[in-house]
C-alpha atoms as a PDB file:
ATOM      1  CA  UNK A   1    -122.818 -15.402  26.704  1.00  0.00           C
ATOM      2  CA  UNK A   2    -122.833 -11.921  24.940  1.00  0.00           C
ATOM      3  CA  UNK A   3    -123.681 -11.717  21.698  1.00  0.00           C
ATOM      4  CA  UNK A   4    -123.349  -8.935  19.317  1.00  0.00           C
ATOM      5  CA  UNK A   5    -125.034  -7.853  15.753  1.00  0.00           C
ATOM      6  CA  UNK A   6    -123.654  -6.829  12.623  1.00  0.00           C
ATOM      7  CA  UNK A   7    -119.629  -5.853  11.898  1.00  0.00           C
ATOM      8  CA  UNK A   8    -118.839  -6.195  15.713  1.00  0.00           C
ATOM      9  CA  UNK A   9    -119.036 -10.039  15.534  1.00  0.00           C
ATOM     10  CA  UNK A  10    -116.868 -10.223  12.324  1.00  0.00           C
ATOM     11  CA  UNK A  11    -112.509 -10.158  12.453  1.00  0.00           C
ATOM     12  CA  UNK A  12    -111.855  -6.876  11.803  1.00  0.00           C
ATOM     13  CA  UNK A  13    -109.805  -6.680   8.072  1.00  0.00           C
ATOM     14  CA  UNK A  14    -107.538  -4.203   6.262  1.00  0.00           C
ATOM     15  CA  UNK A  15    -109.291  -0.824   4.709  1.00  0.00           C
ATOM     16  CA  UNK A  16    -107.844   2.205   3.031  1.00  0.00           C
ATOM     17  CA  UNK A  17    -109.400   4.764   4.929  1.00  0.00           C
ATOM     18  CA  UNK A  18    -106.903   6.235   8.003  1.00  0.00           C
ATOM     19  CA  UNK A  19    -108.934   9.252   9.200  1.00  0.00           C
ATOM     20  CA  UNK A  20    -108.728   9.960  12.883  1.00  0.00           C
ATOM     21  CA  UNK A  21    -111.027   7.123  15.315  1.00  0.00           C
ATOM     22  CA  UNK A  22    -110.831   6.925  18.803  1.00  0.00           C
ATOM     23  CA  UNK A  23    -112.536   3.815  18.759  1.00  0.00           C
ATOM     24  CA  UNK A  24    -109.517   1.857  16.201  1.00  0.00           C
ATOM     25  CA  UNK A  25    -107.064   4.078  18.119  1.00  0.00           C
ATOM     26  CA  UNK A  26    -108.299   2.361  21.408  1.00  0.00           C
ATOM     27  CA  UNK A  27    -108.363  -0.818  19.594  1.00  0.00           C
ATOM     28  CA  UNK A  28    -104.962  -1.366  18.111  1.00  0.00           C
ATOM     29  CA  UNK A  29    -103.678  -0.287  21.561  1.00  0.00           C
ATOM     30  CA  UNK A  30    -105.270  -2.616  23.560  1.00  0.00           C
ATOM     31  CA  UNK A  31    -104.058  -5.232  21.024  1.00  0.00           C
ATOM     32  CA  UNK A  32    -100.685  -4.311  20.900  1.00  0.00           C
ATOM     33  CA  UNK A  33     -99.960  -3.878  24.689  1.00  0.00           C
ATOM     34  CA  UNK A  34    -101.739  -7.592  25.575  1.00  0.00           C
ATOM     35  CA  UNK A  35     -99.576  -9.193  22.577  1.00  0.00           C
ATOM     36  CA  UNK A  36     -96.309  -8.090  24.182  1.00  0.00           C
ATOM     37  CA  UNK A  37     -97.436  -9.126  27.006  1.00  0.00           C
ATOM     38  CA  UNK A  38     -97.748 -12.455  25.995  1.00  0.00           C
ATOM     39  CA  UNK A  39     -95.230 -12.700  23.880  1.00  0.00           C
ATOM     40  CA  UNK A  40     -92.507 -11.717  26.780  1.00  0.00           C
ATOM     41  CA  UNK A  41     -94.383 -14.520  28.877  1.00  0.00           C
ATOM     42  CA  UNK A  42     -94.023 -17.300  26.198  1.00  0.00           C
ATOM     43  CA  UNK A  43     -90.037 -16.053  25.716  1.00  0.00           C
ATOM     44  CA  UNK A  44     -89.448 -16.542  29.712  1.00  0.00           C
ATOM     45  CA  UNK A  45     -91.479 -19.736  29.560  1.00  0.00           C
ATOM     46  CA  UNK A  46     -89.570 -21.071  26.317  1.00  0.00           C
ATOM     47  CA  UNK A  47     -86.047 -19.698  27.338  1.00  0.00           C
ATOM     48  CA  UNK A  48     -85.693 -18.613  23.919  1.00  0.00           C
ATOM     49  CA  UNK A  49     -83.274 -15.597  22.587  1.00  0.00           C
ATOM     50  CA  UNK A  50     -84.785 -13.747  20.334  1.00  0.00           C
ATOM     51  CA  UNK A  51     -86.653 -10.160  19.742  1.00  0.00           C
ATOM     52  CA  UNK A  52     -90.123  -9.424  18.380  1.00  0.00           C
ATOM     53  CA  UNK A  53     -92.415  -7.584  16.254  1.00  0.00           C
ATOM     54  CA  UNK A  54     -96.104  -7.109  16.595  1.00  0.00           C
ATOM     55  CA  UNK A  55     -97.977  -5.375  13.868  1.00  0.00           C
ATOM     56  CA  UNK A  56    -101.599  -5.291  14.424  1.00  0.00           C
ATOM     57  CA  UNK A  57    -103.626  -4.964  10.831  1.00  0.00           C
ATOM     58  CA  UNK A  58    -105.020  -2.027   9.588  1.00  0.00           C
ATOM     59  CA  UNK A  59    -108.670  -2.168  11.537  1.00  0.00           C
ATOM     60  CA  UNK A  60    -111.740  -0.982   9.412  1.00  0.00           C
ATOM     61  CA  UNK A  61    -112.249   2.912   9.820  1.00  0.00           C
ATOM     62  CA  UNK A  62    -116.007   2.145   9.741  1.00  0.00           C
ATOM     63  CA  UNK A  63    -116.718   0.795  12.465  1.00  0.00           C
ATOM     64  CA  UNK A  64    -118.878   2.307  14.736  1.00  0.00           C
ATOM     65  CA  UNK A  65    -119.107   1.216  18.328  1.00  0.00           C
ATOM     66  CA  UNK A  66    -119.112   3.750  21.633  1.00  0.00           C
ATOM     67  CA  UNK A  67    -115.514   3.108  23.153  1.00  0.00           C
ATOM     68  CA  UNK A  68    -115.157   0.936  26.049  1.00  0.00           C
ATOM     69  CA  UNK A  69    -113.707   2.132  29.843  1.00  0.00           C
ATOM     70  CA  UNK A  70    -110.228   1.364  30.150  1.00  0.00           C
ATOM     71  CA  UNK A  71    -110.646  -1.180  32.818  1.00  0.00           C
ATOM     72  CA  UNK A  72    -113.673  -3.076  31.708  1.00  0.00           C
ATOM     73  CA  UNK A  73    -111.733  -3.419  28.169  1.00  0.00           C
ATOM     74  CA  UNK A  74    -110.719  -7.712  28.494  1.00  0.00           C
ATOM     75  CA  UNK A  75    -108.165  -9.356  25.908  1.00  0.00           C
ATOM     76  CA  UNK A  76    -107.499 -13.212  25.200  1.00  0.00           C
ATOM     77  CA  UNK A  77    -105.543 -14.504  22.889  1.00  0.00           C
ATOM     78  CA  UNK A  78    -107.961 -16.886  20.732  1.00  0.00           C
ATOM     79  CA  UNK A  79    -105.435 -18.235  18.011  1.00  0.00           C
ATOM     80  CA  UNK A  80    -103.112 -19.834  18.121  1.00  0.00           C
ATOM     81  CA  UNK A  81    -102.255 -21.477  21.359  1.00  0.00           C
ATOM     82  CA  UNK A  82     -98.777 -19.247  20.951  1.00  0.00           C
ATOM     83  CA  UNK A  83     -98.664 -15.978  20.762  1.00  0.00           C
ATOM     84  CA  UNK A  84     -96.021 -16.284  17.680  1.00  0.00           C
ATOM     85  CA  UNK A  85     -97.097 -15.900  13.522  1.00  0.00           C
ATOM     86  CA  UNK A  86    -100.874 -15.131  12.886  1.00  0.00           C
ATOM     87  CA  UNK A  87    -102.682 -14.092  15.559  1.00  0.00           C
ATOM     88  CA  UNK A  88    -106.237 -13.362  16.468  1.00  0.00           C
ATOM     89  CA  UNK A  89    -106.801 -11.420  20.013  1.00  0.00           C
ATOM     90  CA  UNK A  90    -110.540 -11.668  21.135  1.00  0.00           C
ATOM     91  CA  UNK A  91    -111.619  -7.881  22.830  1.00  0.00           C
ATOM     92  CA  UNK A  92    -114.240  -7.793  24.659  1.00  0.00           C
ATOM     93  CA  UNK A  93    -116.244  -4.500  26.670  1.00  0.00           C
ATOM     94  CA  UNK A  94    -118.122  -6.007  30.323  1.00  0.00           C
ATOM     95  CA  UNK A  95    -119.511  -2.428  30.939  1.00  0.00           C
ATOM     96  CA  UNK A  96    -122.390  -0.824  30.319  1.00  0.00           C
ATOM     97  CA  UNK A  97    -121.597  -0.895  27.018  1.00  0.00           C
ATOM     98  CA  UNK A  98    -121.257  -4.225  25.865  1.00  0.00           C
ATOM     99  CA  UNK A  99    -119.464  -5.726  22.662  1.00  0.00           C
ATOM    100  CA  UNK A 100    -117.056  -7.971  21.384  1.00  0.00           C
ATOM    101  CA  UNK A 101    -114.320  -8.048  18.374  1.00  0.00           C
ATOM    102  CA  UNK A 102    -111.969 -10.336  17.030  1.00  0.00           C
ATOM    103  CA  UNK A 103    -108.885  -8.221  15.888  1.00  0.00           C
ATOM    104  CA  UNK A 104    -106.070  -9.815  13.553  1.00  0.00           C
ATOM    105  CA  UNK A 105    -102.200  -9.060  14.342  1.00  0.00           C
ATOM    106  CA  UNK A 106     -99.135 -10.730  12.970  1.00  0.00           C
ATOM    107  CA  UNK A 107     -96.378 -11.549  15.571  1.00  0.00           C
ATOM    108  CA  UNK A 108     -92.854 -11.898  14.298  1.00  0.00           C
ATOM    109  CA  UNK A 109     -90.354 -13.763  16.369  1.00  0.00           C
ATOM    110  CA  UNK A 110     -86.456 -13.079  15.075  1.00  0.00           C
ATOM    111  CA  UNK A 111     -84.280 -16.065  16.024  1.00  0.00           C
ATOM    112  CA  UNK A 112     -80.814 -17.269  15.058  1.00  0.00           C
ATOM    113  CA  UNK A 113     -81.171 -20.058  13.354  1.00  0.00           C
ATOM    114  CA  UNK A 114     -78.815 -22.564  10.924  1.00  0.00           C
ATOM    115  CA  UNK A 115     -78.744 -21.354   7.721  1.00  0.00           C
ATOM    116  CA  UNK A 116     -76.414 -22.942   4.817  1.00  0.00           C
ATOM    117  CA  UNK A 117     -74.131 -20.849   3.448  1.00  0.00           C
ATOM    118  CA  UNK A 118     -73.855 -22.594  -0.222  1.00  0.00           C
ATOM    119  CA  UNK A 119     -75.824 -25.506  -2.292  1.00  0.00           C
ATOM    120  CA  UNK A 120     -75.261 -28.542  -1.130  1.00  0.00           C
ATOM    121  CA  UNK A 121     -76.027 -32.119  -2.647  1.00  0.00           C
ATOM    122  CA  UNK A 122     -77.769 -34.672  -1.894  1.00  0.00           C
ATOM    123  CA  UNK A 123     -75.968 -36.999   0.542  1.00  0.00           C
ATOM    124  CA  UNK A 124     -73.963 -34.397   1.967  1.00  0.00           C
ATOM    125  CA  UNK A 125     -72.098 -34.541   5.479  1.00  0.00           C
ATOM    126  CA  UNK A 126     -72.381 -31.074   7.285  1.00  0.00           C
ATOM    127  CA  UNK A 127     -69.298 -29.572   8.591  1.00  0.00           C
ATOM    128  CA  UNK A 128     -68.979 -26.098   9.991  1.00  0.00           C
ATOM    129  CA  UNK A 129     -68.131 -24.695   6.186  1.00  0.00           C
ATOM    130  CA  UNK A 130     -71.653 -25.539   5.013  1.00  0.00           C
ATOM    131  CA  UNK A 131     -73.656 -23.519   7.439  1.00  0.00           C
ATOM    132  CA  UNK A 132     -73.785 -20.029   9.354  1.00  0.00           C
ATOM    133  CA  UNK A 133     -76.490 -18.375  12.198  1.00  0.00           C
ATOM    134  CA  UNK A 134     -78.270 -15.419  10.935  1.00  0.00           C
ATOM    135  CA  UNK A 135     -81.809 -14.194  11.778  1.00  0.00           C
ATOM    136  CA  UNK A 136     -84.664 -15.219  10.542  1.00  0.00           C
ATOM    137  CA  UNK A 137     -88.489 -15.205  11.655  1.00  0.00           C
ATOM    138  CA  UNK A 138     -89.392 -18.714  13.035  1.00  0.00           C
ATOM    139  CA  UNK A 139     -92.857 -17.661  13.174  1.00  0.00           C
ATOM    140  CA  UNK A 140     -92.906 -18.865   9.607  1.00  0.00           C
ATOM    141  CA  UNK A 141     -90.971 -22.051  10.129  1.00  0.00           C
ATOM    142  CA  UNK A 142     -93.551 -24.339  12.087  1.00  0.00           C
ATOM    143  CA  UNK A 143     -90.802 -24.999  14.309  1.00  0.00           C
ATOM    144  CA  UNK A 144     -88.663 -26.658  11.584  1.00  0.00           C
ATOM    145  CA  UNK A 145     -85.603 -25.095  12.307  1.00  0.00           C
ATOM    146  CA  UNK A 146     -82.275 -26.254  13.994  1.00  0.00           C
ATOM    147  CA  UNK A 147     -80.277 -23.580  16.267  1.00  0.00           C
ATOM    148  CA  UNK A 148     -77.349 -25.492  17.212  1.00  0.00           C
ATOM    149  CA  UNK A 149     -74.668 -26.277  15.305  1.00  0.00           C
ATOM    150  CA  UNK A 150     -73.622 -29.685  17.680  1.00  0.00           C
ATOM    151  CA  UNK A 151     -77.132 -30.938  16.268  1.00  0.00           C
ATOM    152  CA  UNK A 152     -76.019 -30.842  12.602  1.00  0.00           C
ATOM    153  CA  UNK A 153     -72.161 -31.735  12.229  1.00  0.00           C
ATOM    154  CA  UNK A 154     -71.408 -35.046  11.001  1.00  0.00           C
ATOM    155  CA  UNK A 155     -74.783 -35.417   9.941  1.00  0.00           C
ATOM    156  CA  UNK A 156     -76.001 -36.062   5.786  1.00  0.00           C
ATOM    157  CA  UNK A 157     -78.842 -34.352   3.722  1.00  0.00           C
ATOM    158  CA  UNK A 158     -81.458 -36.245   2.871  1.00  0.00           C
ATOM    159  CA  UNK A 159     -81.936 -34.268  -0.175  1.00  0.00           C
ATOM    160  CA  UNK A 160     -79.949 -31.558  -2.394  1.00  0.00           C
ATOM    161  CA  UNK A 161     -80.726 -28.098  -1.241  1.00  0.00           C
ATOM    162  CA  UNK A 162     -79.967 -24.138  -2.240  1.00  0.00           C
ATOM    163  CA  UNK A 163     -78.160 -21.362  -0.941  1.00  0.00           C
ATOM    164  CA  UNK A 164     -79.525 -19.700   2.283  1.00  0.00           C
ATOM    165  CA  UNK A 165     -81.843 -22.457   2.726  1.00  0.00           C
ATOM    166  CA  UNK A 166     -83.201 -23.038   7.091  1.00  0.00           C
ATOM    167  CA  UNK A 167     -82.033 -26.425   7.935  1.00  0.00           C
ATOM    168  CA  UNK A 168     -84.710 -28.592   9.515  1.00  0.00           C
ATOM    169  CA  UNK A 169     -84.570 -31.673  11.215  1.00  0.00           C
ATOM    170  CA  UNK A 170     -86.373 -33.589   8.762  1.00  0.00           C
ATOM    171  CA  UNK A 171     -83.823 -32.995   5.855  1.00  0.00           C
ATOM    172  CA  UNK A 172     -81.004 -34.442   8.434  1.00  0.00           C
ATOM    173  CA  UNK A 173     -79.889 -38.225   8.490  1.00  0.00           C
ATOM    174  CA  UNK A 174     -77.280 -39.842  10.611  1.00  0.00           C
ATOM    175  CA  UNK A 175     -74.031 -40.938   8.317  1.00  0.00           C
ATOM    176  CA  UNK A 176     -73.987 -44.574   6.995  1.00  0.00           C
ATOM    177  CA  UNK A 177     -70.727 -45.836   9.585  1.00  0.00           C
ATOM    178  CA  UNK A 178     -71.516 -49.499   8.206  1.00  0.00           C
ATOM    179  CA  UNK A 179     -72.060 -50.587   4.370  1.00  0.00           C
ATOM    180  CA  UNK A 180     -73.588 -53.514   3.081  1.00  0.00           C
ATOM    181  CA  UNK A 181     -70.367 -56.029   2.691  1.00  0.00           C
ATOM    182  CA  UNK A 182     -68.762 -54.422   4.697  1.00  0.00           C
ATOM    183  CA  UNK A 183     -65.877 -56.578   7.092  1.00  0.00           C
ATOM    184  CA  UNK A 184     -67.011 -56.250  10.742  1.00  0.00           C
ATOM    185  CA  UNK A 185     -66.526 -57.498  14.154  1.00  0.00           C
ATOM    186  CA  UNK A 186     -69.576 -59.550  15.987  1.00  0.00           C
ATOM    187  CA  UNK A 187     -69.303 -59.256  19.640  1.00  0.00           C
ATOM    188  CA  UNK A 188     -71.950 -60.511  22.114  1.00  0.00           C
ATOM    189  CA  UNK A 189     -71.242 -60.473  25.771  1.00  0.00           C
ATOM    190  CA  UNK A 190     -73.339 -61.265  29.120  1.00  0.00           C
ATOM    191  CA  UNK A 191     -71.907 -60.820  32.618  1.00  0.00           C
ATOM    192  CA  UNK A 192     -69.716 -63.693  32.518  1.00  0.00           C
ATOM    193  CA  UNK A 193     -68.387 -63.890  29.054  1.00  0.00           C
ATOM    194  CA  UNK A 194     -67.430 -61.867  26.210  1.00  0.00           C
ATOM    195  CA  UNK A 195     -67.370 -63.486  22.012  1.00  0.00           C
ATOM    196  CA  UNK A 196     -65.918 -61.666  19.375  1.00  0.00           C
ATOM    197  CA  UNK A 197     -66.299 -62.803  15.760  1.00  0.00           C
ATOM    198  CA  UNK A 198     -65.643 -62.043  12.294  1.00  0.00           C
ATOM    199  CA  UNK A 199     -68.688 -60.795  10.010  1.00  0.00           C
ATOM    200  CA  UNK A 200     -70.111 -59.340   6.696  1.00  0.00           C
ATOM    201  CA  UNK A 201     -72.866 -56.652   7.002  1.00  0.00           C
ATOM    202  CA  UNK A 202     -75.609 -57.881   4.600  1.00  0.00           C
ATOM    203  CA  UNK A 203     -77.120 -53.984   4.695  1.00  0.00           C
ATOM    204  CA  UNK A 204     -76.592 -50.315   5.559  1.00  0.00           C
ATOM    205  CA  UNK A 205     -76.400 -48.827   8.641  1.00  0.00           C
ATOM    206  CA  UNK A 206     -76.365 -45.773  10.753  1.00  0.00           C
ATOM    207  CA  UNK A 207     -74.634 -45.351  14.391  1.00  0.00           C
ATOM    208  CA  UNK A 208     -77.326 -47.451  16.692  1.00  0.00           C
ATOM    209  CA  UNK A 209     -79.380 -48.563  14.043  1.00  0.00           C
ATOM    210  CA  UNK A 210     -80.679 -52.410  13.864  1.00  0.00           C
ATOM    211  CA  UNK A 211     -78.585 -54.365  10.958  1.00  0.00           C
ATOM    212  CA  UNK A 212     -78.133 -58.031   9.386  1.00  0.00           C
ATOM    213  CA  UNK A 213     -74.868 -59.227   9.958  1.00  0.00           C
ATOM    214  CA  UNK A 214     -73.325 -62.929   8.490  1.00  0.00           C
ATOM    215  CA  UNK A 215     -71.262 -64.909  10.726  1.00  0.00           C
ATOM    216  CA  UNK A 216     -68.553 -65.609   8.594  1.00  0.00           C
ATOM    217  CA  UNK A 217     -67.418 -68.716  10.327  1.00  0.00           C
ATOM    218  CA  UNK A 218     -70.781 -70.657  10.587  1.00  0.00           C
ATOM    219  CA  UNK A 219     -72.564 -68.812   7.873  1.00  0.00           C
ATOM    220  CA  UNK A 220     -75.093 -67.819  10.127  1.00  0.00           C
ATOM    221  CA  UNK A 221     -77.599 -64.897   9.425  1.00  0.00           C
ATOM    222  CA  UNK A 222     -78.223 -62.917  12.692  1.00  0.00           C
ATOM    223  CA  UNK A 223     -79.393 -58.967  13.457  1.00  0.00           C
ATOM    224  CA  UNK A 224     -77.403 -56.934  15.573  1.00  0.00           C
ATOM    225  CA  UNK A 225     -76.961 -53.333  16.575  1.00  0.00           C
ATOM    226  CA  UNK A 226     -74.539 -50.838  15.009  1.00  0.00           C
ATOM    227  CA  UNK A 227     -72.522 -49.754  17.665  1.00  0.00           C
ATOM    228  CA  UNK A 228     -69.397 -48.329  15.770  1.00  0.00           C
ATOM    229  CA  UNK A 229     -67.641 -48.683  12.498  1.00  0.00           C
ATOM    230  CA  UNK A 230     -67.297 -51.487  11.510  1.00  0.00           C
ATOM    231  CA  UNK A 231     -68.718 -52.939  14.933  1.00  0.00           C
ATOM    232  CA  UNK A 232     -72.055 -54.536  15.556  1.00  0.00           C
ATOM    233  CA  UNK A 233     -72.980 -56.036  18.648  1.00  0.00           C
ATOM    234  CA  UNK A 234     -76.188 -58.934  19.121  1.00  0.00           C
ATOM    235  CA  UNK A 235     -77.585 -59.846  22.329  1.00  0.00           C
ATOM    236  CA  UNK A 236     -76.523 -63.118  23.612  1.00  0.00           C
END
């Protein structure tokens, strides 16, 4: 393992000076060159649409350290295991001259994503109306972001929520189709025969969703599964 003394083993941070270094020039190359590298290999790999920026930070003009040959100059990424928000690209020189450096970068990732168009309360149903795709950087959404619109319609908010807001998965429930006293139908069927009965639902439910039903004839209390409005099928 190499080991280095002083600055060289610190991240490298912002500083005000911007004279003229070969060294930073040679740095923030190197950085920027591996990062879209990666960053056009994680695209293929994720199938994903979207452009990118990579701004590496503004490296410390005081650093001294004799620049490295161009082809003994190594880069890994070291965080994250993505190559998308804040980043932190590990160079190293295996020449004679010998020396490693941790150099910060921020990655932005521009994706359409579902935005809502206007506030919306609590409770309610998403139609077409209520959202829009625009860009955004999903480097700063921790992947809680939706970019379909098939995987929002029909569905309620969990919660009230402003203008222009990202819709996330987490803020998303499936629509109530059966309501506590609700009138349903009880069907049970094997491979040779079919019921059907009348029933109350004794709670909420969403589409699939496990409910208590009451049989209406016999008074019976039994759990079935929410198959449809107003339908609710139990296993026989």
């Amino acid at each position: 393992m190499r080991f280095l003394t002083g600055c060289a083993l610190l991240p490298l941070f912002f500083c005000a000076a911007v004279s003229a270094n070969p060294l930073i020039d040679q740095l923030i190359g190197a950085t920027t060159v591996f990062l879209e590298q990666e960053v056009e290999s994680h695209l293929q790999r994720s199938a994903r649409d979207a452009r990118y920026e990579v701004k590496v930070n503004r490296l410390d003009n005081r650093l001294r350290l004799p620049l490295c040959p161009e082809d003994a100059l190594n880069a890994e990424l070291e965080s994250p295991a993505e190559p998308v928000g804040r980043v932190t690209v590990r160079l190293s020189c295996d020449s004679e001259v010998r020396w490693r450096l941790f150099v910060p970068a921020q990655v932005s990732l521009y994706q359409q994503v579902l935005v809502t168009t206007r506030p919306l309360s609590r409770h309610s149903v998403i139609t077409a109306q209520d959202v829009s795709m625009l860009e955004r950087d999903v480097g700063l959404l921790n992947n809680a972001y939706l970019t379909d619109l098939n995987q929002v319609t029909g569905l309620r908010l969990r919660r009230q929520v402003a203008a222009d807001t990202v819709l996330a998965p987490n803020q998303l429930e499936q629509q109530e189709v059966v309501k506590r006293g609700d009138k349903v139908v009880i069907s049970a069927a094997n491979t040779q025969v079919s019921v059907r009965m009348p029933g109350e639902a004794l709670e909420n439910g969403n589409l699939g969703s496990q409910v208590r039903v009451r049989n209406t004839r016999s008074g019976r209390v039994i759990k079935g599964r929410v198959t449809g409005p107003g339908q609710v099928e139990v296993a026989m």
